[in-house]
Protein backbone atom coordinates (compact mmCIF):
# COMPACT_ATOMS: atom_id res chain seq x y z
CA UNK A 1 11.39 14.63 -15.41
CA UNK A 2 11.10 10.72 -15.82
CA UNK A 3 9.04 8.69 -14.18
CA UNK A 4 10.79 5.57 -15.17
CA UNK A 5 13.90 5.96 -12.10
CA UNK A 6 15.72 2.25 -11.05
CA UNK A 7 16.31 4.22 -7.81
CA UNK A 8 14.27 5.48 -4.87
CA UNK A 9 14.91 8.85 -2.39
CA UNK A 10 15.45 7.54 1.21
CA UNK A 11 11.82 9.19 1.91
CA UNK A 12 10.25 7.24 -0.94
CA UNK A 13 11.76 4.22 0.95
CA UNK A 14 10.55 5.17 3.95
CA UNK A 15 6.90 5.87 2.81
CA UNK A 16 7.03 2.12 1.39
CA UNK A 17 8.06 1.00 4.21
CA UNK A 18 5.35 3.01 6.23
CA UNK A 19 2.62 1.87 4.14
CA UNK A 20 3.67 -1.89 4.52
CA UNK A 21 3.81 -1.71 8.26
CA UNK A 22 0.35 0.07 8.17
CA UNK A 23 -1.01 -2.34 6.06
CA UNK A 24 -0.11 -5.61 8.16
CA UNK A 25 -1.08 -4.10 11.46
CA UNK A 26 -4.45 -2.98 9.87
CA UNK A 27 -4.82 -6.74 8.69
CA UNK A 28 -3.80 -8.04 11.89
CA UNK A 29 -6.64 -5.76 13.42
CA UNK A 30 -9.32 -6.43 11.15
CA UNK A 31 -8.35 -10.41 11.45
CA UNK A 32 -8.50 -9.72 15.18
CA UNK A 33 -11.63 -7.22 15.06
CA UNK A 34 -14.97 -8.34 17.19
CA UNK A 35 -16.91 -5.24 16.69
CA UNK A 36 -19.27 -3.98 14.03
CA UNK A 37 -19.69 -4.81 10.54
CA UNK A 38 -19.28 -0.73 9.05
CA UNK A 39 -15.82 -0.71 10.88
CA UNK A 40 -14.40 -4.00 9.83
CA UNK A 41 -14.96 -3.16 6.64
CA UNK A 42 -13.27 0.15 7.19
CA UNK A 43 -10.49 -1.67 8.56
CA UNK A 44 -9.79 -4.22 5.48
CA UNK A 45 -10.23 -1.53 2.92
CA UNK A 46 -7.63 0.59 4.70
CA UNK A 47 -5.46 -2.31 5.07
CA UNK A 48 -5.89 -3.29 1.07
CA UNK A 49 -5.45 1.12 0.75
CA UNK A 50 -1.93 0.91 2.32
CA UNK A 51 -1.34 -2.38 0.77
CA UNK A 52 -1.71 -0.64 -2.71
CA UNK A 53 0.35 2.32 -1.47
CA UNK A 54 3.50 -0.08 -0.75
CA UNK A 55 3.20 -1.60 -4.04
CA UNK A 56 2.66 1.80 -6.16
CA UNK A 57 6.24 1.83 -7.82
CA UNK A 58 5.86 -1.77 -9.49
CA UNK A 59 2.23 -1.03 -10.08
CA UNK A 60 3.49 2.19 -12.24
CA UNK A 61 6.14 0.30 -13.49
CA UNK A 62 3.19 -2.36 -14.89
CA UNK A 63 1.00 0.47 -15.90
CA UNK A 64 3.71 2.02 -17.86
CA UNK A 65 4.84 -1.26 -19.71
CA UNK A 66 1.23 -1.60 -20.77
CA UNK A 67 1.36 1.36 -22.05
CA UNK A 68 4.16 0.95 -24.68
């Protein structure tokens, strides 16, 4: 199987998509957040988590360019 595919599954679409959404309404909360310091932190490293997660495809697609 290659991992080098132009196109995406509808769920692999959707996941983006889900991880994006996640990942500006855990910003907005931690932006928003007036509570302690141990779960604002959990909040922006979940936020920059999901973040990561939308991006994966062009991240591999970096990762595997390096790599040649």
């Amino acid at each position: 199987m290659s991992t080098s595919r132009n196109s995406r599954s509808t769920g692999e679409m959707i996941s983006t998509f889900a991880f994006a959404g996640m990942a500006a309404k855990l910003t907005y909360n931690a932006l928003e957040w007036d509570g302690g310091l141990l779960a604002h932190t959990a909040l922006w490293l979940s936020a920059i988590a999901c973040f990561l997660g939308a991006l994966r495809f062009p991240l591999q697609a970096i990762k595997d360019r390096r790599r040649r």
